[in-house]
N, C-alpha and C. Protein backbone atom coordinates (compact mmCIF):
# COMPACT_ATOMS: atom_id res chain seq x y z
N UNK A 1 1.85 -13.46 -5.68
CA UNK A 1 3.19 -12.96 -5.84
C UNK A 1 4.03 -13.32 -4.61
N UNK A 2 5.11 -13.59 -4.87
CA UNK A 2 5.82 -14.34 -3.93
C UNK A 2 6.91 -12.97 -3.11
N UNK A 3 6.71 -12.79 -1.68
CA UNK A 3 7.19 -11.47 -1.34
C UNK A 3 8.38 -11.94 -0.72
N UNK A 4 8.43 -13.34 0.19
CA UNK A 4 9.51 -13.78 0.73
C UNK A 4 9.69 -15.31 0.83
N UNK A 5 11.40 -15.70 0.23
CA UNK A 5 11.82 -17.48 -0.08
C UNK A 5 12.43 -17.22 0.76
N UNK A 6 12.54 -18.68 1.10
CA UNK A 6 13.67 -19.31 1.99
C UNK A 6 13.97 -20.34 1.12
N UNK A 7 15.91 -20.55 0.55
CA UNK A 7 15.84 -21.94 0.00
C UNK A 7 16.98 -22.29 0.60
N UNK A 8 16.84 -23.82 1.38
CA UNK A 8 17.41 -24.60 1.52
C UNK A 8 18.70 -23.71 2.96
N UNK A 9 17.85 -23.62 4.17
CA UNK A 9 18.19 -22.80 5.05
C UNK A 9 19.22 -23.79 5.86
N UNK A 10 20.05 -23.95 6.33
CA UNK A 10 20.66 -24.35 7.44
C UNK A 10 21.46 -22.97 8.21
N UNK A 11 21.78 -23.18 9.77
CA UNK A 11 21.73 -22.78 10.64
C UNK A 11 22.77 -23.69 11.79
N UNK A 12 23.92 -23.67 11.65
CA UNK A 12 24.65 -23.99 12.64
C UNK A 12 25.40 -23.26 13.39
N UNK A 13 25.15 -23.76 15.00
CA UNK A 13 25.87 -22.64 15.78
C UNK A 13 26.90 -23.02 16.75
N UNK A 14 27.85 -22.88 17.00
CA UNK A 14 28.89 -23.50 17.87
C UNK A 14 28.87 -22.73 19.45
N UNK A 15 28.97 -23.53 20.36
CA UNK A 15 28.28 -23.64 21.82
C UNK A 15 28.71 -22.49 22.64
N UNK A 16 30.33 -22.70 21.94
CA UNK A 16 31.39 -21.48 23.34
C UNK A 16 32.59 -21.39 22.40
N UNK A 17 33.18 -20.50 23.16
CA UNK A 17 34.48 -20.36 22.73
C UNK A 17 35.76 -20.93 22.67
N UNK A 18 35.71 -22.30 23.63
CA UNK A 18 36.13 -23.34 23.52
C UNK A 18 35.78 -24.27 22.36
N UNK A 19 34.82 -24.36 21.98
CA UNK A 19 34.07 -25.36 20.99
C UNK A 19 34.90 -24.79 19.80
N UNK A 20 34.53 -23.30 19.70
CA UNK A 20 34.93 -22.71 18.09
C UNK A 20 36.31 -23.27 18.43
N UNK A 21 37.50 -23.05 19.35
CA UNK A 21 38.75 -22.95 18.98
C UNK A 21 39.01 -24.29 18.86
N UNK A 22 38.68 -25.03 20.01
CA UNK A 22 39.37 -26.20 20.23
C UNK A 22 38.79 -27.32 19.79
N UNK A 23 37.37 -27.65 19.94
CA UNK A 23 37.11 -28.53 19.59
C UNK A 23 36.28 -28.50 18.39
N UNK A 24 35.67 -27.69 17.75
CA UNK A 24 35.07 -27.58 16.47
C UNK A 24 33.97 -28.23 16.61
N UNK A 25 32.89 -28.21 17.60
CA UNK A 25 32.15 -28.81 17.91
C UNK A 25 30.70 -27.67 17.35
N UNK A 26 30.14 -28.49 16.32
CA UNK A 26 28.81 -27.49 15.92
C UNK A 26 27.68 -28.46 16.57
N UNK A 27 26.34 -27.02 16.23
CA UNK A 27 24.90 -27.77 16.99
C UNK A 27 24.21 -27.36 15.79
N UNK A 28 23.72 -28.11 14.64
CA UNK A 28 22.95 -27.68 14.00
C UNK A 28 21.38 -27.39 14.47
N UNK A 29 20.65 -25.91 14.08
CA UNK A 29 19.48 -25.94 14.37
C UNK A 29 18.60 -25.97 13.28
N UNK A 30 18.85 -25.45 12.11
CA UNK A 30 17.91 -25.33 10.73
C UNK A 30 18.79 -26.40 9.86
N UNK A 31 17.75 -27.26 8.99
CA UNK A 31 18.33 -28.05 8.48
C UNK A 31 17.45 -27.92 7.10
N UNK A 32 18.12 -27.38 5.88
CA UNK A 32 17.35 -27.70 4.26
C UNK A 32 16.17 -26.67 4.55
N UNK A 33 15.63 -25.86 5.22
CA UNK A 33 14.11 -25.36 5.31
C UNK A 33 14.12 -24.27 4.30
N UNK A 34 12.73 -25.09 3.47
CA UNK A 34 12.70 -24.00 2.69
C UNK A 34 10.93 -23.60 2.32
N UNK A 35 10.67 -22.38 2.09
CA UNK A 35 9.75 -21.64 2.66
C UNK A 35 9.17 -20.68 1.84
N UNK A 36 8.37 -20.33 1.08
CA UNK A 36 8.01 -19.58 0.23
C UNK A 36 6.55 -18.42 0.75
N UNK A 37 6.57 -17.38 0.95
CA UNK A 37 5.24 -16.93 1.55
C UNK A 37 4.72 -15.72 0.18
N UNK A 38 3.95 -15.62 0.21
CA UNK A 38 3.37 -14.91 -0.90
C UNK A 38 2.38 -14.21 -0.45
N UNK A 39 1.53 -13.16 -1.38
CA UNK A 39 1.10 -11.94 -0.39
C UNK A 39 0.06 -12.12 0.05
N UNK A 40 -0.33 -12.02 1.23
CA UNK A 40 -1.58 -12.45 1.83
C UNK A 40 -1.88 -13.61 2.75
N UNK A 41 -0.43 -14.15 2.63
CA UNK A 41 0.10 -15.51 3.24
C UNK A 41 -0.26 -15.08 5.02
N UNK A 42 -0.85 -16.13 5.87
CA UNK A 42 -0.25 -16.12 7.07
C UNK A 42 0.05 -17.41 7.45
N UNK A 43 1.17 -17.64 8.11
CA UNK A 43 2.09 -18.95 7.87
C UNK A 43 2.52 -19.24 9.75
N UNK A 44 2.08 -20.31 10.56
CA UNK A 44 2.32 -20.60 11.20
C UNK A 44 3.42 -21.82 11.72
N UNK A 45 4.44 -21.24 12.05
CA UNK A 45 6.07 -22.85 12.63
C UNK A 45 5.23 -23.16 13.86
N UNK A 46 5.33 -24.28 13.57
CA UNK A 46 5.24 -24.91 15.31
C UNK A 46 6.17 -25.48 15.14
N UNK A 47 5.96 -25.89 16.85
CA UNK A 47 6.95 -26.81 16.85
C UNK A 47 7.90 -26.81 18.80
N UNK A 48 8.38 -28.02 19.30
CA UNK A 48 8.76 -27.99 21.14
C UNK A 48 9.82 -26.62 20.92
N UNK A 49 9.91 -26.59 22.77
CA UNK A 49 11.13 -25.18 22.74
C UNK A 49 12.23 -26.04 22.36
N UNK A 50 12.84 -25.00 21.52
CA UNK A 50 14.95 -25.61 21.10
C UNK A 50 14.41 -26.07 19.71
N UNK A 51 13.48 -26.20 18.79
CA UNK A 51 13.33 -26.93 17.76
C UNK A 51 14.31 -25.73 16.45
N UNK A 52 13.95 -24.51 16.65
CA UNK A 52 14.63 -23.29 15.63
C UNK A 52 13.79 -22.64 15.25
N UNK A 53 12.52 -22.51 16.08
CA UNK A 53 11.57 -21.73 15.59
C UNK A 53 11.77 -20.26 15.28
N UNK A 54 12.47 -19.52 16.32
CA UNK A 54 12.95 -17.97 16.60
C UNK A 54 14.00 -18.11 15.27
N UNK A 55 15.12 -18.98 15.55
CA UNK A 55 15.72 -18.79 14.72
C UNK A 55 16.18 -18.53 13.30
N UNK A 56 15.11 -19.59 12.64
CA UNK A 56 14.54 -19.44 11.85
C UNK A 56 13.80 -18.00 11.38
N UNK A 57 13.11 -17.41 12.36
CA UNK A 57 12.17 -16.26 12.26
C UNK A 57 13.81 -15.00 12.17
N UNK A 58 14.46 -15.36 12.83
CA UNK A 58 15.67 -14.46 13.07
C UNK A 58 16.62 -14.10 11.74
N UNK A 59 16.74 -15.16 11.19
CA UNK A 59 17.33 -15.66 9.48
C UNK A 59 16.34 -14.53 8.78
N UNK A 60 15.04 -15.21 8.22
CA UNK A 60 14.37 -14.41 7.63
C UNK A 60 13.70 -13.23 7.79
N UNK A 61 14.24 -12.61 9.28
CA UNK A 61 14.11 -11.35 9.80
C UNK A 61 15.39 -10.38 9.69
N UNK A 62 16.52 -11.05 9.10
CA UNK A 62 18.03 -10.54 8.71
C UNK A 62 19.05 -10.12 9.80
N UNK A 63 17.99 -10.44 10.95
CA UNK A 63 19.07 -10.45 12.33
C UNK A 63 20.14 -11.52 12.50
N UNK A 64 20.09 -12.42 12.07
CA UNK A 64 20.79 -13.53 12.18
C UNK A 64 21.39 -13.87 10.60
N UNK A 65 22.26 -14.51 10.19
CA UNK A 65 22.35 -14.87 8.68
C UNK A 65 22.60 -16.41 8.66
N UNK A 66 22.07 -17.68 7.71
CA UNK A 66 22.03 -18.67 7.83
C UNK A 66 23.42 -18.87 7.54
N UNK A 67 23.54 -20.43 7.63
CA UNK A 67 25.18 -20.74 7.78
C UNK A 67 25.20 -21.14 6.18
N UNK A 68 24.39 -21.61 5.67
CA UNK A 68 24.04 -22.35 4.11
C UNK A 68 22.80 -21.71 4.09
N UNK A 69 22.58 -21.54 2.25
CA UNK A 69 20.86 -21.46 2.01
C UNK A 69 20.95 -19.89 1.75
N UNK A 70 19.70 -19.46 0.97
CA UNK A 70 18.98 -18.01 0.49
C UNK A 70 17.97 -17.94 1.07
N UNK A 71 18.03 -16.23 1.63
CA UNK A 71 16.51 -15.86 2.05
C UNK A 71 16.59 -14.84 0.92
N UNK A 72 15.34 -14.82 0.31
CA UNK A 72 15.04 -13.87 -1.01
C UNK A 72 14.03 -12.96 -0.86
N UNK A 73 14.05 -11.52 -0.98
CA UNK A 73 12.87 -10.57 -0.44
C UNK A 73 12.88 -10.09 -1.85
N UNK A 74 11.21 -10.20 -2.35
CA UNK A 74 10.62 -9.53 -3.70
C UNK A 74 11.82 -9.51 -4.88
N UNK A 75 12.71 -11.27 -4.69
CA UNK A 75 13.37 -11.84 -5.98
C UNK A 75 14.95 -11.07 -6.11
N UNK A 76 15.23 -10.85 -4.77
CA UNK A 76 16.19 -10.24 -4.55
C UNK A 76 17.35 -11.09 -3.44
N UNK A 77 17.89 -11.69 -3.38
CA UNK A 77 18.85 -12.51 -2.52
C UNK A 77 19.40 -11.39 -1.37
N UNK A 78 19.24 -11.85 -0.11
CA UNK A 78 19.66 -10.92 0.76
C UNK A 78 21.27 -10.69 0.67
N UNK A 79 22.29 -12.04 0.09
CA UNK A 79 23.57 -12.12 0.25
C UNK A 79 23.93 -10.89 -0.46
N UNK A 80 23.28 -10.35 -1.57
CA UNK A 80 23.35 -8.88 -2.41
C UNK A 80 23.34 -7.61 -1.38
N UNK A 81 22.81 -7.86 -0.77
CA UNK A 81 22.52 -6.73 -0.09
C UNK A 81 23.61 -6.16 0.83
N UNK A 82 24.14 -4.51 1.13
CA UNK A 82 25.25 -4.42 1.84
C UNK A 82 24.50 -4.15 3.15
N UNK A 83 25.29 -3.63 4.39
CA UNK A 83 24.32 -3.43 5.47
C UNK A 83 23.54 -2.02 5.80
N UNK A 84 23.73 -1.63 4.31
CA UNK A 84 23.22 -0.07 4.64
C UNK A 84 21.59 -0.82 3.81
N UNK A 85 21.50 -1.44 3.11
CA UNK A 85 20.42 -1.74 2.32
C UNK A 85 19.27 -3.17 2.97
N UNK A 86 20.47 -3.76 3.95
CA UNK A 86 19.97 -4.95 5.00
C UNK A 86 18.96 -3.73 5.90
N UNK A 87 19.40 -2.86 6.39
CA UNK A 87 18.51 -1.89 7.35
C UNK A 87 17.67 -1.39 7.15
N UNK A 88 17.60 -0.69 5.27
CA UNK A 88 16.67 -0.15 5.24
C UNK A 88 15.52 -1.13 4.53
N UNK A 89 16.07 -2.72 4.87
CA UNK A 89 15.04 -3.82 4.39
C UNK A 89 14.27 -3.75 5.25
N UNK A 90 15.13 -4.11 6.17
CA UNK A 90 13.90 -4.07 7.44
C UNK A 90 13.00 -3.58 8.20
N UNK A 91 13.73 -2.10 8.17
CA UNK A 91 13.21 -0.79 8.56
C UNK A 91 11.82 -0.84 7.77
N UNK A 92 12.05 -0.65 6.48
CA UNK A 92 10.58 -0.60 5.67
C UNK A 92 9.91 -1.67 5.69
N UNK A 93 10.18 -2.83 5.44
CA UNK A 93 9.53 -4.19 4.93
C UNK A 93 9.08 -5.42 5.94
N UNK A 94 10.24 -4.77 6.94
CA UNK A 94 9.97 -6.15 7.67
C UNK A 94 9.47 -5.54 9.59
N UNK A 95 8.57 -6.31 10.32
CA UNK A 95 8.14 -5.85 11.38
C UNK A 95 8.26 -7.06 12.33
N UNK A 96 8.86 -7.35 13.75
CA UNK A 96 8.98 -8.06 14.92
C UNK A 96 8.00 -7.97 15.56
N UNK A 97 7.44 -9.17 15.93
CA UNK A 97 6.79 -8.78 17.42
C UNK A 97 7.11 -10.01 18.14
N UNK A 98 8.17 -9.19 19.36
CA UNK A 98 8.58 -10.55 20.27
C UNK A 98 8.32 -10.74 21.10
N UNK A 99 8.16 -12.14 21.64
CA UNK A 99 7.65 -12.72 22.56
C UNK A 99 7.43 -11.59 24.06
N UNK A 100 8.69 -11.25 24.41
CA UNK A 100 8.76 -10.52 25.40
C UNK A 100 8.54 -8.58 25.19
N UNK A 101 8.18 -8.35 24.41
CA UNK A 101 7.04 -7.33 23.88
C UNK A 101 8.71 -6.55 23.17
N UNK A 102 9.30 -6.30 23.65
CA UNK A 102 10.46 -5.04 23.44
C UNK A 102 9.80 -3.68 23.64
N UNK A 103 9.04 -3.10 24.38
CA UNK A 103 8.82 -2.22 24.93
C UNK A 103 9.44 -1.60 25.49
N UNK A 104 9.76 -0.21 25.58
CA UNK A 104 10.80 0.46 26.39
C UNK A 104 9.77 1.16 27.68
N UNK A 105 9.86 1.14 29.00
CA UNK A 105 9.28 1.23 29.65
C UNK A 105 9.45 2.61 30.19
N UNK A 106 10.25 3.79 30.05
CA UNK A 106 10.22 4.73 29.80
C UNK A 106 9.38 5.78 29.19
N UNK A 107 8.64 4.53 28.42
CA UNK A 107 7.96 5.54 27.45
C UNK A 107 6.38 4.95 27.56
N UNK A 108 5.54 6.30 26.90
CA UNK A 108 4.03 5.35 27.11
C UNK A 108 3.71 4.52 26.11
N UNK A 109 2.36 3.82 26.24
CA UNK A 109 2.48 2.60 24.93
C UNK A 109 2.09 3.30 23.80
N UNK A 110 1.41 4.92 23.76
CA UNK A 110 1.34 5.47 22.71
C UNK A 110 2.60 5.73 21.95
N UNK A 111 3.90 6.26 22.93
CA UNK A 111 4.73 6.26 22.85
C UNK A 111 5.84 5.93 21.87
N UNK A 112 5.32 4.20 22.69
CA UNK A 112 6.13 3.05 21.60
C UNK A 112 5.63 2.46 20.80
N UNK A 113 4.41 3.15 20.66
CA UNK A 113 3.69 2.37 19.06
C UNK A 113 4.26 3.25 17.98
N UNK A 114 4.70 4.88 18.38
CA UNK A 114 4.94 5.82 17.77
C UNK A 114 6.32 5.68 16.92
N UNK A 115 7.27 4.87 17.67
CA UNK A 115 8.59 5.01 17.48
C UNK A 115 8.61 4.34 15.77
N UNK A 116 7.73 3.56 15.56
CA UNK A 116 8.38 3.12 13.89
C UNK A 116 8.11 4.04 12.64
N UNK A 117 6.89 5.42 13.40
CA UNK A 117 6.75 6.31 12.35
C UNK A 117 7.55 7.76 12.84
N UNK A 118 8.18 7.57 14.05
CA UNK A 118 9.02 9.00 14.06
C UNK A 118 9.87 8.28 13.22
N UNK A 119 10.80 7.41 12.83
CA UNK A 119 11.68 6.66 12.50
C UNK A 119 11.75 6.76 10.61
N UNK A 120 10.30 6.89 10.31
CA UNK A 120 10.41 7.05 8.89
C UNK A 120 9.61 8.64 8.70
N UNK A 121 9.70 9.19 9.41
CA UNK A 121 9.78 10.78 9.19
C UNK A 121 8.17 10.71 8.79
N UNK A 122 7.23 10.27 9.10
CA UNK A 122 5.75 10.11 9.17
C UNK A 122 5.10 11.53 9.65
N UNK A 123 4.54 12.27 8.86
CA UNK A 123 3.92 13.52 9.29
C UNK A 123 2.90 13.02 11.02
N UNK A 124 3.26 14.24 11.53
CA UNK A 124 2.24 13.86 13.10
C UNK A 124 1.03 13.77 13.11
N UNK A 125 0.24 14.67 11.78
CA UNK A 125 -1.21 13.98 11.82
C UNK A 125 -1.80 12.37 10.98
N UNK A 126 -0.83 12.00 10.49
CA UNK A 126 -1.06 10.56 10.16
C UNK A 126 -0.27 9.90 11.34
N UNK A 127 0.81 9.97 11.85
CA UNK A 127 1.04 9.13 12.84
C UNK A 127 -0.10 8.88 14.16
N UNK A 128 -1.07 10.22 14.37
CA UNK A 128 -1.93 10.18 15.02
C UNK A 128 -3.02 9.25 14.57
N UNK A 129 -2.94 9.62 13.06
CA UNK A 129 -4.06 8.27 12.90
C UNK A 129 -4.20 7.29 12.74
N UNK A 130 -2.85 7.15 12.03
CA UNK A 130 -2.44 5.56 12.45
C UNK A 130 -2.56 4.70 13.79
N UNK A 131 -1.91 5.73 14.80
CA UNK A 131 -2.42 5.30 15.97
C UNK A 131 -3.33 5.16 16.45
N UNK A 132 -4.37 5.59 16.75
CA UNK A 132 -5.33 5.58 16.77
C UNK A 132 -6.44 4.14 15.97
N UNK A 133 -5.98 4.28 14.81
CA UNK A 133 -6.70 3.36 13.72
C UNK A 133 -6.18 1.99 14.62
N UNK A 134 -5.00 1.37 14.69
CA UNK A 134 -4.56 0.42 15.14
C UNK A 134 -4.63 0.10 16.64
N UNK A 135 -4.86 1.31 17.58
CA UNK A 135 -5.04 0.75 18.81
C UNK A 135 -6.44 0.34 18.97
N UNK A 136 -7.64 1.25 17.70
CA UNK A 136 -8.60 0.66 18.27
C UNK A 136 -9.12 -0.55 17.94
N UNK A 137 -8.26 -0.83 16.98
CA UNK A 137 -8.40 -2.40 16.10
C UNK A 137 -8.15 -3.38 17.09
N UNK A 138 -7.38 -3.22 17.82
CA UNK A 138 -6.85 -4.09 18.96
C UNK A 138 -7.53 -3.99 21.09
N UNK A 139 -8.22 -2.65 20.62
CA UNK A 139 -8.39 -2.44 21.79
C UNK A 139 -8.24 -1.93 22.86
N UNK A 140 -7.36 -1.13 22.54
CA UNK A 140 -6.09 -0.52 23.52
C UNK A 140 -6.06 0.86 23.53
N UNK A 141 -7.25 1.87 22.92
CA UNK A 141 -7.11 3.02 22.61
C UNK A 141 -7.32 3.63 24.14
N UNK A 142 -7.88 2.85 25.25
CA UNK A 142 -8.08 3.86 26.56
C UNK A 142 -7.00 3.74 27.48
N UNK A 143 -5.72 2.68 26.55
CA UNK A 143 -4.84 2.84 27.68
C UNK A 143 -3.47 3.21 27.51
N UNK A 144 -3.25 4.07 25.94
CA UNK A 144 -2.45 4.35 25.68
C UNK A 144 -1.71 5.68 26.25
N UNK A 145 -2.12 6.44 27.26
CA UNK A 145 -1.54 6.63 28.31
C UNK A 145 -0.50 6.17 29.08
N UNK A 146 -0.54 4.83 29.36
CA UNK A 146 0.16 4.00 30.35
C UNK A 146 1.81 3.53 29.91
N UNK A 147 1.86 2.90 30.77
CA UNK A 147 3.26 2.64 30.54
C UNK A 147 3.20 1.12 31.00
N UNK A 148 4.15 0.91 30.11
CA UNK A 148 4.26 -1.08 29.86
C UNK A 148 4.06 -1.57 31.44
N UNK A 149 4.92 -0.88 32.52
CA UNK A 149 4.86 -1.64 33.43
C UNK A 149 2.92 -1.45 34.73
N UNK A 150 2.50 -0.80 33.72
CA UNK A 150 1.29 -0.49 34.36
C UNK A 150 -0.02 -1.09 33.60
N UNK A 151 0.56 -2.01 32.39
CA UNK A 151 -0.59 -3.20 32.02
C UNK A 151 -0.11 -4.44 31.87
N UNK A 152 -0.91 -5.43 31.81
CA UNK A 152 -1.61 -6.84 32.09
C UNK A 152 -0.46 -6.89 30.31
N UNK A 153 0.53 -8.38 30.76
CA UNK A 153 1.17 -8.99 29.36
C UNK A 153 0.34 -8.39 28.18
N UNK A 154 -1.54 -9.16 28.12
CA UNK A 154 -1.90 -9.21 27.19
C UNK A 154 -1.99 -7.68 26.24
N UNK A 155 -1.86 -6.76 27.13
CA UNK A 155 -2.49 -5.26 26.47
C UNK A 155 -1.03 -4.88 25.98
N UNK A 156 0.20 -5.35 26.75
CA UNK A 156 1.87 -5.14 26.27
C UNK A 156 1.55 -5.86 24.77
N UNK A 157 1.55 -7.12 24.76
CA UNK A 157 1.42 -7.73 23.09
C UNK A 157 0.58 -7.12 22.17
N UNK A 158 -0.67 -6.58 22.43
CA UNK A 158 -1.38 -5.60 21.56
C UNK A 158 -0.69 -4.24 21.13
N UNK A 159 0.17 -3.85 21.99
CA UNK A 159 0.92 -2.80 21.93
C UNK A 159 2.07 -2.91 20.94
N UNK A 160 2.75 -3.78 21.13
CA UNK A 160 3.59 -4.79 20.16
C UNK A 160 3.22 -4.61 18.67
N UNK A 161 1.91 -5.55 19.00
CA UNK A 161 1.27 -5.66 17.23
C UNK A 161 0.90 -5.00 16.81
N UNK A 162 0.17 -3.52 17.81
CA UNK A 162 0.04 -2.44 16.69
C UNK A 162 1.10 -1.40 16.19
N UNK A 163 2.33 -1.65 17.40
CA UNK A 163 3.68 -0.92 16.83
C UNK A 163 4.64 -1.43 15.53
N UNK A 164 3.55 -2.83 15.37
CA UNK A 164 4.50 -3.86 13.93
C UNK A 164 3.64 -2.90 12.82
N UNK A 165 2.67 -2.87 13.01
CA UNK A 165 1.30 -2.75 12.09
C UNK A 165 1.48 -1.40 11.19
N UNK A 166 2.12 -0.18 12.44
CA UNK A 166 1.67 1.09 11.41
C UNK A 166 2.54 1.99 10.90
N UNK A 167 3.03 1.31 10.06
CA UNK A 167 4.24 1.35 8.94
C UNK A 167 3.46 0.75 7.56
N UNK A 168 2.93 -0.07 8.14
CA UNK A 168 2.75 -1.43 6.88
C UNK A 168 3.47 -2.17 6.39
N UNK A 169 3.86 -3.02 7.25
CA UNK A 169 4.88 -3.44 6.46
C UNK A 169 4.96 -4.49 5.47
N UNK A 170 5.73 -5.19 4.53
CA UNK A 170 5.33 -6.52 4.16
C UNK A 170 5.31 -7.53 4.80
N UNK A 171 6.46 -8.00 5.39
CA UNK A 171 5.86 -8.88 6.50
C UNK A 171 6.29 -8.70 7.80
N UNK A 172 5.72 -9.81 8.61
CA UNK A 172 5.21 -9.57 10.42
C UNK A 172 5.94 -10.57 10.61
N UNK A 173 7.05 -10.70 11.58
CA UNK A 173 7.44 -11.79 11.79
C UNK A 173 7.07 -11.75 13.63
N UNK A 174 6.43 -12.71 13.84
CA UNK A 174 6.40 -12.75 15.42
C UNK A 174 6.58 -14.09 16.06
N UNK A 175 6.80 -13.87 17.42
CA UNK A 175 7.39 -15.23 18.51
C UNK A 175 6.28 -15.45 19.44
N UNK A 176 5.25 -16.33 19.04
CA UNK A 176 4.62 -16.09 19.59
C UNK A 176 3.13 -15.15 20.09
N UNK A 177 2.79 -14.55 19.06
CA UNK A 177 1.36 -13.29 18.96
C UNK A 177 0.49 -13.90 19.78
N UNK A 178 -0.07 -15.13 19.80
CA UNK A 178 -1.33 -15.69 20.74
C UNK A 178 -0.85 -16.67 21.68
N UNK A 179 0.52 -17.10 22.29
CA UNK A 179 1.07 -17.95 22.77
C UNK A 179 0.88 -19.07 22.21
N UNK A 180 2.66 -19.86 22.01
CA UNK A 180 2.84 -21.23 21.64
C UNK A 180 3.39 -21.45 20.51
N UNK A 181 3.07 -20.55 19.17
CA UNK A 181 3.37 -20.50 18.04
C UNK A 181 4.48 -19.16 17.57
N UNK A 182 5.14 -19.43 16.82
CA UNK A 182 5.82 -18.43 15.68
C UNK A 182 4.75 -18.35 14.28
N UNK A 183 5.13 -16.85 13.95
CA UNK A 183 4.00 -16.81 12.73
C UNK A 183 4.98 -15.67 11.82
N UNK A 184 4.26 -16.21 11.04
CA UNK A 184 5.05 -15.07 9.09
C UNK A 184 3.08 -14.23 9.07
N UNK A 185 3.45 -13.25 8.77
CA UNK A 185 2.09 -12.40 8.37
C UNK A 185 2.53 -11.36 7.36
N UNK A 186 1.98 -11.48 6.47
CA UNK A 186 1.80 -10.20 4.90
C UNK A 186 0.48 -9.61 4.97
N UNK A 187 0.56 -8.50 5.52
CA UNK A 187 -0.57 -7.64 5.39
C UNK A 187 -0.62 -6.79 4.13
N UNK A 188 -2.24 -6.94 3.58
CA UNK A 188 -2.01 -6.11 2.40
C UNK A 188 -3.82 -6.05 2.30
């Protein structure tokens, strides 16, 4: 079953504010990409830095909107969608994990694994177990205590992926999960 299309994506972006007014000068980054993931899919972009890898991930993450082209979630065209229904796409369906973790350092990493189930009103003894279930999948259950700026990158990105993870979402979009690559993930 096909959970998320991309058809025929382009992506042009103009440099400055000079460019838009005066000179009309565009930089295309996505050109025609089109992309079909279905459930169970895990789908790796490569590709050098500047190619549109993020961007791309950004389009079909609804942060960004292509300049041409459909992104389609479970046969539904996002252009349908208003922005009260874009949020609660994402909110439910769709999960980040970026490069640079987005961790709030304020808080502990139990903390911020927590924030996507205070967010959907998640009773506290399943958010506990969720947590739990996912840090120890990853490893991280003795240091969820801590705070981002008191572990090693790699235990911040585990923190990341289990804060994508325990929601469930349909898909994972990340920049990077093992360094080098962008990846699409449908957990099910």
């Amino acid at each position: 079953m096909t959970i998320l299309k991309a058809e025929n994506i382009d992506k042009t972006y103009n440099n400055s504010f000079v460019d838009r007014i005066y000179l009309k000068k565009k930089y295309p980054v996505l050109n025609g990409i089109d992309l079909e993931v279905c459930e169970g899919d895990s789908i790796c972009i490569m590709g050098k830095s500047g190619c549109g890898k993020i961007t791309l991930l950004k389009v079909l993450g609804t942060i960004d909107k292509a300049t041409h082209g459909d992104v389609i979630y479970n046969g539904r065209n996002i252009r349908r969608y208003n922005d009260t229904e874009i949020s609660e796409l994402r909110r439910k369906n769709i999960e980040f994990v970026f490069q640079d973790y987005n961790l709030l350092d304020s808080l502990s990493l139990e903390e911020n694994i927590m924030i996507p189930m205070i967010l959907e009103n998640i009773h506290a003894k399943e958010r506990q177990k969720r947590l739990y279930e996912n840090a120890e999948l990853l490893g991280i259950k003795d240091i969820l205590k801590k705070y981002p700026y008191e572990v090693s990158g790699g235990e911040k990105q585990r923190a990341a992926i289990a804060r994508s993870l325990v929601n469930n979402p349909k898909v994972i979009l990340a920049d990077e999960p093992t360094g080098g690559s962008a990846c699409i993930r449908r957990f099910f």
